[in-house]
N, C-alpha and C. Protein backbone atom coordinates (compact mmCIF):
# COMPACT_ATOMS: atom_id res chain seq x y z
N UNK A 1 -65.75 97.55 129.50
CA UNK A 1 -64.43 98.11 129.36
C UNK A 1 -63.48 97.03 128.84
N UNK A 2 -62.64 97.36 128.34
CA UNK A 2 -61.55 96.30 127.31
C UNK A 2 -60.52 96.20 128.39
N UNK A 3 -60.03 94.83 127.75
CA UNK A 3 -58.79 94.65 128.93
C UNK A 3 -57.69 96.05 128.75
N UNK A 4 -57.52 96.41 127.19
CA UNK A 4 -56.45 97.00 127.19
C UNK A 4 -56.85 98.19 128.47
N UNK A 5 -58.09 99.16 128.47
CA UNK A 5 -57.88 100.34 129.36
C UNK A 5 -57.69 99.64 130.72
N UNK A 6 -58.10 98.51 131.25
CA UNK A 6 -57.80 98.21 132.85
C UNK A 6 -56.60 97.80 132.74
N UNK A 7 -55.90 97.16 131.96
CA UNK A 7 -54.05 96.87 132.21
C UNK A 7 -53.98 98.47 131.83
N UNK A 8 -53.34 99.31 131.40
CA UNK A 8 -52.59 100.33 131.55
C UNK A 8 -53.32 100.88 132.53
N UNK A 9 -54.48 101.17 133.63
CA UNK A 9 -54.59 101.62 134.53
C UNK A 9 -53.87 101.13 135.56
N UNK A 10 -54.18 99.38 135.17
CA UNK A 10 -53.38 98.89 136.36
C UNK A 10 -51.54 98.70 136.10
N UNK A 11 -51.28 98.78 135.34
CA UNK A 11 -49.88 99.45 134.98
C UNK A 11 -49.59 100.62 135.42
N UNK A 12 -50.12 101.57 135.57
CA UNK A 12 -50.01 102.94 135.75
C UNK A 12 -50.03 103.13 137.27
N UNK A 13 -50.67 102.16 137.58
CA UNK A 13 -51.16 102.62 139.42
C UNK A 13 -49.47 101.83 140.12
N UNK A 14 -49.38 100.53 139.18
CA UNK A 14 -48.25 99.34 139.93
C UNK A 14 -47.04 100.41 139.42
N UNK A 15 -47.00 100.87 139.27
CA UNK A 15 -45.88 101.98 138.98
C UNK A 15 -45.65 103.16 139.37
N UNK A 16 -46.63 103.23 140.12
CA UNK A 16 -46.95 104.66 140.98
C UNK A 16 -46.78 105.84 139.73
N UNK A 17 -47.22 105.84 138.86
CA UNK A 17 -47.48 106.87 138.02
C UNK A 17 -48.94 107.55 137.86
N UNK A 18 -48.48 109.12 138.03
CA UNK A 18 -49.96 109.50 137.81
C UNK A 18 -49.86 109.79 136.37
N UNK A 19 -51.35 110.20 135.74
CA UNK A 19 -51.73 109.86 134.57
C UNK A 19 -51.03 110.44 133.53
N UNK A 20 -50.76 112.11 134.12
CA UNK A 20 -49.59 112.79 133.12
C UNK A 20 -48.34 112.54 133.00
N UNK A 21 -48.00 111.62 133.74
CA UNK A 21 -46.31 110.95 133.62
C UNK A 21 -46.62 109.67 133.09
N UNK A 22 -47.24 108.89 133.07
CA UNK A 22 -47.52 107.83 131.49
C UNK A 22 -47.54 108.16 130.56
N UNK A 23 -48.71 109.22 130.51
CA UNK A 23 -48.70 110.08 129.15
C UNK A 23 -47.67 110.62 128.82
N UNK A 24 -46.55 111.53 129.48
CA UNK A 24 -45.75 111.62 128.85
C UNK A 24 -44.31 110.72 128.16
N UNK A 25 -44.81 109.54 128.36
CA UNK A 25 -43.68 108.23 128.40
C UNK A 25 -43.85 107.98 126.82
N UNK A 26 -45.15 108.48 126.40
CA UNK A 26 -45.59 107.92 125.12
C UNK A 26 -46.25 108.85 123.89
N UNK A 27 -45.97 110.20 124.06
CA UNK A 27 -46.02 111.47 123.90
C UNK A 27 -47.44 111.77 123.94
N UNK A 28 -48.48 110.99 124.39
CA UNK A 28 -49.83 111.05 124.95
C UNK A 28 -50.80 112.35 125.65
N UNK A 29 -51.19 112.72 125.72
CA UNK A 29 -51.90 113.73 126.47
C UNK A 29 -52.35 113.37 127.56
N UNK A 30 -52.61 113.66 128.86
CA UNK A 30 -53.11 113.06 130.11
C UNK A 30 -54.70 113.24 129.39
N UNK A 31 -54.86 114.17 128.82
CA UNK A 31 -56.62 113.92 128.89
C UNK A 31 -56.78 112.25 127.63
N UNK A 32 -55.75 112.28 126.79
CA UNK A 32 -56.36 110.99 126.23
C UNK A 32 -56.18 109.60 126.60
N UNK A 33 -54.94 109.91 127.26
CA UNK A 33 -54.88 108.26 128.34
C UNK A 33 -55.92 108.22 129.14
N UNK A 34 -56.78 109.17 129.56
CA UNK A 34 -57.70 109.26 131.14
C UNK A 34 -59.19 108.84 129.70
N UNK A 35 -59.21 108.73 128.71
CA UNK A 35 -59.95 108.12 127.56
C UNK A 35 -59.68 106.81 127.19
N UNK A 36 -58.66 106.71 127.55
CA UNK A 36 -58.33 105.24 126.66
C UNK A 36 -58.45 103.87 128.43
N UNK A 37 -57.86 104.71 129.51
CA UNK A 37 -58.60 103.87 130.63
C UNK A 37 -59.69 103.95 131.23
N UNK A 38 -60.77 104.91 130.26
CA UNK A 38 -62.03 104.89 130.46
C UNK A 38 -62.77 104.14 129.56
N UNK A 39 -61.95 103.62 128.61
CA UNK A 39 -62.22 103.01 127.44
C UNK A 39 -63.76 103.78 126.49
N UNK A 40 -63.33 104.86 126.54
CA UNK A 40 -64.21 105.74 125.89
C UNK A 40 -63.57 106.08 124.54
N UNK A 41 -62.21 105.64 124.20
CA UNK A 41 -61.33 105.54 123.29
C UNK A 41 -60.63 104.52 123.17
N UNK A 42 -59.80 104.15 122.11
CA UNK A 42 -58.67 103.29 122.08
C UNK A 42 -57.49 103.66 121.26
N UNK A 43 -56.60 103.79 121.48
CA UNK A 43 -55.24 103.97 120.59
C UNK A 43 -54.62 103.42 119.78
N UNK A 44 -54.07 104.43 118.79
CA UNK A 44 -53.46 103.67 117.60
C UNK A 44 -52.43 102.55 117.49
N UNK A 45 -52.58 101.95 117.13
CA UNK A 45 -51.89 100.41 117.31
C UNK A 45 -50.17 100.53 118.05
N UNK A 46 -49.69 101.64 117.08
CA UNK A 46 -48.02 101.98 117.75
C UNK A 46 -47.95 102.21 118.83
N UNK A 47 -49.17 102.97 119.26
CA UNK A 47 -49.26 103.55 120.92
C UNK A 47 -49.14 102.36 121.80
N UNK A 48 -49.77 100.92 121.37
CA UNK A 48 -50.11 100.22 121.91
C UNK A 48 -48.84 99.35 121.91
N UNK A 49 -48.15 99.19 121.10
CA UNK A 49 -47.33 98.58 120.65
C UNK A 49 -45.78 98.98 121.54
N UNK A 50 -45.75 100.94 121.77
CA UNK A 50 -44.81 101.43 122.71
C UNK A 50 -45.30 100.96 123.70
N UNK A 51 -46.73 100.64 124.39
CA UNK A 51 -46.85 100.44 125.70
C UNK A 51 -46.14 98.94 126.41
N UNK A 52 -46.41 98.25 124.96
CA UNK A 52 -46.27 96.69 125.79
C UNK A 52 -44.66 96.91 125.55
N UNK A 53 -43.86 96.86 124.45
CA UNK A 53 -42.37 97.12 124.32
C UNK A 53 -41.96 97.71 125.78
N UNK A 54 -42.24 99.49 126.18
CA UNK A 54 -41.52 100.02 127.37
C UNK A 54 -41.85 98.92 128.63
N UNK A 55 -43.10 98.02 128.75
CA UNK A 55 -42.87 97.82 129.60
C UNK A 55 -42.78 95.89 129.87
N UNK A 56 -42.25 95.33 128.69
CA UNK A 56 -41.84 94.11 128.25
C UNK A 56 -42.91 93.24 128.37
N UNK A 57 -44.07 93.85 127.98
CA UNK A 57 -45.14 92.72 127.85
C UNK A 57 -45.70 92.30 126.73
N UNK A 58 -46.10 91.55 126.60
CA UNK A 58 -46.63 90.71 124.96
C UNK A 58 -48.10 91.67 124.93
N UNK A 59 -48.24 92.05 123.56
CA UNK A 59 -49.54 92.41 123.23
C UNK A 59 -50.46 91.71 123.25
N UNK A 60 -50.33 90.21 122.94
CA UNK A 60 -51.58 89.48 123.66
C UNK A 60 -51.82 89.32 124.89
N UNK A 61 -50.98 89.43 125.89
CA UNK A 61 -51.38 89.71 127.20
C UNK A 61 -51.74 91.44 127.71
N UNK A 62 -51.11 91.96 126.82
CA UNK A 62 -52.19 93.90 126.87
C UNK A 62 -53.73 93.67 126.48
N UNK A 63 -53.48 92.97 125.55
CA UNK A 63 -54.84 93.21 124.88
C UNK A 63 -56.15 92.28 125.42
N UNK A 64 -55.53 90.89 125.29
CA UNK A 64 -56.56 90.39 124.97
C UNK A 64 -57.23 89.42 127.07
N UNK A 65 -56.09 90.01 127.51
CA UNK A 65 -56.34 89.23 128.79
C UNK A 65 -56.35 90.46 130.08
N UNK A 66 -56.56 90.15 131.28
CA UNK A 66 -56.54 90.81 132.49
C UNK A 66 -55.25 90.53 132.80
N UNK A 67 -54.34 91.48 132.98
CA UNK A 67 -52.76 91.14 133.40
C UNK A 67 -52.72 91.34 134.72
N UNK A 68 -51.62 90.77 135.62
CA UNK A 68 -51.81 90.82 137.49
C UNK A 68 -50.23 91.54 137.53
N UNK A 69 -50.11 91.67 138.93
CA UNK A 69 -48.95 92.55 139.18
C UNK A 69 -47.85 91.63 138.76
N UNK A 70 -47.76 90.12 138.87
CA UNK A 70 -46.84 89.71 138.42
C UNK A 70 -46.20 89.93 136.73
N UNK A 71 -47.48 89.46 136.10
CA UNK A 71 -47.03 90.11 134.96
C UNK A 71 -46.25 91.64 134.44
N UNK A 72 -46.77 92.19 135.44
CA UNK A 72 -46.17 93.84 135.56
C UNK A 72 -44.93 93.86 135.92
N UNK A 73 -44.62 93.42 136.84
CA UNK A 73 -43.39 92.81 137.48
C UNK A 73 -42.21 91.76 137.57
N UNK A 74 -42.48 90.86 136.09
CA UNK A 74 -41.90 89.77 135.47
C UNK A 74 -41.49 89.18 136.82
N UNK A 75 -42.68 88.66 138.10
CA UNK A 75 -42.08 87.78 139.14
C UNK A 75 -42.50 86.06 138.34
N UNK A 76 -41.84 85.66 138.89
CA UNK A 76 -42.18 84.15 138.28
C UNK A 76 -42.61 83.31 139.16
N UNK A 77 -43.97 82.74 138.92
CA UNK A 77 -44.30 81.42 139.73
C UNK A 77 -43.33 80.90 140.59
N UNK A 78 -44.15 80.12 141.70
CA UNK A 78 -43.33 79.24 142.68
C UNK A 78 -43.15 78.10 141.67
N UNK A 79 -44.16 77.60 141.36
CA UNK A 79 -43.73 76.48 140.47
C UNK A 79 -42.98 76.64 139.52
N UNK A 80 -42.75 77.83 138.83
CA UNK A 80 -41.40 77.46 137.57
C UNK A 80 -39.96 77.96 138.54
N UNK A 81 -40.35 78.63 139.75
CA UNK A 81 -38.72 78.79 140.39
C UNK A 81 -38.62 77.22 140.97
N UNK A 82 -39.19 76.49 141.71
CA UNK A 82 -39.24 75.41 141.99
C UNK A 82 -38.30 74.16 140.89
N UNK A 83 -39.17 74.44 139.41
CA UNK A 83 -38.12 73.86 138.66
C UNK A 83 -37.34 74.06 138.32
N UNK A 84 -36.66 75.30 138.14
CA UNK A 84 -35.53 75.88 138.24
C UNK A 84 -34.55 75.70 139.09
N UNK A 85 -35.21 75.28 140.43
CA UNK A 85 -34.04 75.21 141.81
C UNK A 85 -34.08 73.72 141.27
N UNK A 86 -34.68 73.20 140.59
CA UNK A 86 -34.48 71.55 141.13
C UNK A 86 -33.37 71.11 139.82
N UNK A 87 -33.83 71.47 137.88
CA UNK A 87 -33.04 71.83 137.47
C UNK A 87 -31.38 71.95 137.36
N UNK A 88 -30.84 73.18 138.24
CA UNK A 88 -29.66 73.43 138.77
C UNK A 88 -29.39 72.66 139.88
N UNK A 89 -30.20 71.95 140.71
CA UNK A 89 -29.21 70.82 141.51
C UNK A 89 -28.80 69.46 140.57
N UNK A 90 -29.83 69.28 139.65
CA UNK A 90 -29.50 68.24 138.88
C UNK A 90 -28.11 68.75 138.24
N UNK A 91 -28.15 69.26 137.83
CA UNK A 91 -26.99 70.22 136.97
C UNK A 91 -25.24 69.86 137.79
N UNK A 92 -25.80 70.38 139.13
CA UNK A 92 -24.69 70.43 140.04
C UNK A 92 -24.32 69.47 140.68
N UNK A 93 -24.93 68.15 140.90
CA UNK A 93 -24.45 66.90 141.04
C UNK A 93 -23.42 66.30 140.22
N UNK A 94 -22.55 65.41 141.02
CA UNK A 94 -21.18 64.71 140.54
C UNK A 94 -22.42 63.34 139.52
N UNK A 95 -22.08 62.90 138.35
CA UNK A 95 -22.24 62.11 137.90
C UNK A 95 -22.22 60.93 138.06
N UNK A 96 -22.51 59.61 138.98
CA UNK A 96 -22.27 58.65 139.08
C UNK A 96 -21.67 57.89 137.55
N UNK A 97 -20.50 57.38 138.26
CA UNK A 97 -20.00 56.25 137.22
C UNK A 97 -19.96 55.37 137.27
């Protein structure tokens, strides 16, 4: 099975959507999405292209990789919030003169 049909399943589930309310997000048929995450099919590139757009993900991470809920969920690492908190204290310190 291709990554693309297990990310939009697992897109579909982290969203609590059943199969005919994806499908209709993308003017899809429930019987051909329940093909394309059986990977008994694959969809035309635009299809693919609305999927990652509606749901702000890069097509190389639809396609070519296993995506996790974070990705689904644009949460961000401890380590890049980490540099971020550290970052903004630098930021917010008085300047020694």
């Amino acid at each position: 099975m291709s990554f693309f049909a297990k990310n939009i399943k697992k897109i579909r589930i982290a969203k609590r959507m059943n199969q005919s309310e994806f499908a209709a997000l993308f003017g899809l048929k429930r019987t051909a999405l329940g093909s394309y995450e059986e990977g008994r099919a694959e969809p035309k590139l635009d299809v693919i292209i609305q999927i990652a757009d509606y749901f702000n993900l890069s097509l190389d991470i639809l396609v070519r990789q296993e995506i996790t809920v974070n990705d689904i969920f644009h949460f961000k690492s401890d380590m890049h919030l980490r540099s971020e908190i550290l970052e903004s204290q630098n930021r917010d310190k008085p300047k020694s003169e």
